[in-house]
Protein backbone atom coordinates (compact mmCIF):
# COMPACT_ATOMS: atom_id res chain seq x y z
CA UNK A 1 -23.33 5.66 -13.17
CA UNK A 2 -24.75 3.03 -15.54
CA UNK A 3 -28.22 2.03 -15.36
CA UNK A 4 -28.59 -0.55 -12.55
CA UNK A 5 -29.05 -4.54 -13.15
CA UNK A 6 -30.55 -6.54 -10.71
CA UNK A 7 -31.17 -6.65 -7.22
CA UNK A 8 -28.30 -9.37 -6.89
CA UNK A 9 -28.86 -11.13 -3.29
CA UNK A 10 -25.70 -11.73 -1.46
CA UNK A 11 -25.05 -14.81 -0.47
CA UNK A 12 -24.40 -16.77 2.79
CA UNK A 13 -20.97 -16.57 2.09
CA UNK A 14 -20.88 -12.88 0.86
CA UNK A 15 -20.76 -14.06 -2.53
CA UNK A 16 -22.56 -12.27 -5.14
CA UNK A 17 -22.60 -13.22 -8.72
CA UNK A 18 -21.62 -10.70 -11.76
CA UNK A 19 -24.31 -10.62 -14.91
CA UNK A 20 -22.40 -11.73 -17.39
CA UNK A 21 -23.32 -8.11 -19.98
CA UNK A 22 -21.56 -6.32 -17.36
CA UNK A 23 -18.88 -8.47 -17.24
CA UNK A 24 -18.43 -8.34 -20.73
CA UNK A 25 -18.29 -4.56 -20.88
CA UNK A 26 -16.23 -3.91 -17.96
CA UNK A 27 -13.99 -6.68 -19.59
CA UNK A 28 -13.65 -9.07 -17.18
CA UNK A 29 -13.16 -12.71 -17.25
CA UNK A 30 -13.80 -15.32 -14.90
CA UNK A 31 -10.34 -15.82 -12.83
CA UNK A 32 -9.58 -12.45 -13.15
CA UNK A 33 -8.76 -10.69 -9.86
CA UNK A 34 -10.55 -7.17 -8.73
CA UNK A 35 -10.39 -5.02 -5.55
CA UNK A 36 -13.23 -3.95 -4.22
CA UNK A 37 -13.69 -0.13 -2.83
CA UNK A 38 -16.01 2.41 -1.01
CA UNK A 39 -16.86 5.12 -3.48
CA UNK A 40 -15.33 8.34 -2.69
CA UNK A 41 -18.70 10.00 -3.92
CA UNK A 42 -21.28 7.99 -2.49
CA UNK A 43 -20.45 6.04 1.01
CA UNK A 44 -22.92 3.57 0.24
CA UNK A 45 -21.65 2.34 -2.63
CA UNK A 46 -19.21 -0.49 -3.30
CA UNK A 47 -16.95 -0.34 -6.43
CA UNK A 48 -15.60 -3.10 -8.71
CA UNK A 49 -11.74 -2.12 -9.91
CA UNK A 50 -9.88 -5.16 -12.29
CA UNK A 51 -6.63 -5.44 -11.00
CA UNK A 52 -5.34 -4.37 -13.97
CA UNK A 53 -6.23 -1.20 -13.37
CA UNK A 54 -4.94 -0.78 -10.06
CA UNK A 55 -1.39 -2.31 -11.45
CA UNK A 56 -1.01 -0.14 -14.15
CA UNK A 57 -2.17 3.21 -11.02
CA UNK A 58 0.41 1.85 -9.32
CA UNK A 59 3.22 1.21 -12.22
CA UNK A 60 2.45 4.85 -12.55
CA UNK A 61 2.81 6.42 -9.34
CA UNK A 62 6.11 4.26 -9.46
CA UNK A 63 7.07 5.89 -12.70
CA UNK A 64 6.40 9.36 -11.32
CA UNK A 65 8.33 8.56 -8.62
CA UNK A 66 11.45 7.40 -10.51
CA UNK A 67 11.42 10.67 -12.69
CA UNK A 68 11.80 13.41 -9.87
């Protein structure tokens, strides 16, 4: 895990906004779409994943599939 940046204060809404150095180096761009996960290693924790990332998992797992 990176070195933390904030606190960030969630919003009334739930929103929460991204510091723009850690958008840059997780390479995301405003508009883009992410999911947003419970780490598997700590409960507490809530995950950013691009949707990218979860397309090209899932293009994948669709590839495997197609080659058994």
């Amino acid at each position: 895990m990176g070195t933390p940046i904030g606190p960030r204060r969630i919003t009334r809404v739930r929103q929460v906004a991204i510091p723009a150095k850690l958008m840059k180096e997780a390479d995301l761009s405003i508009g883009d779409d992410i999911y947003l996960r419970l780490s598997r290693h700590h409960p507490n924790v809530i995950e950013i994943v691009p949707a990218r990332v979860v397309n090209d998992l899932l293009d994948l797992g669709l590839q495997a599939d197609r080659s058994r």
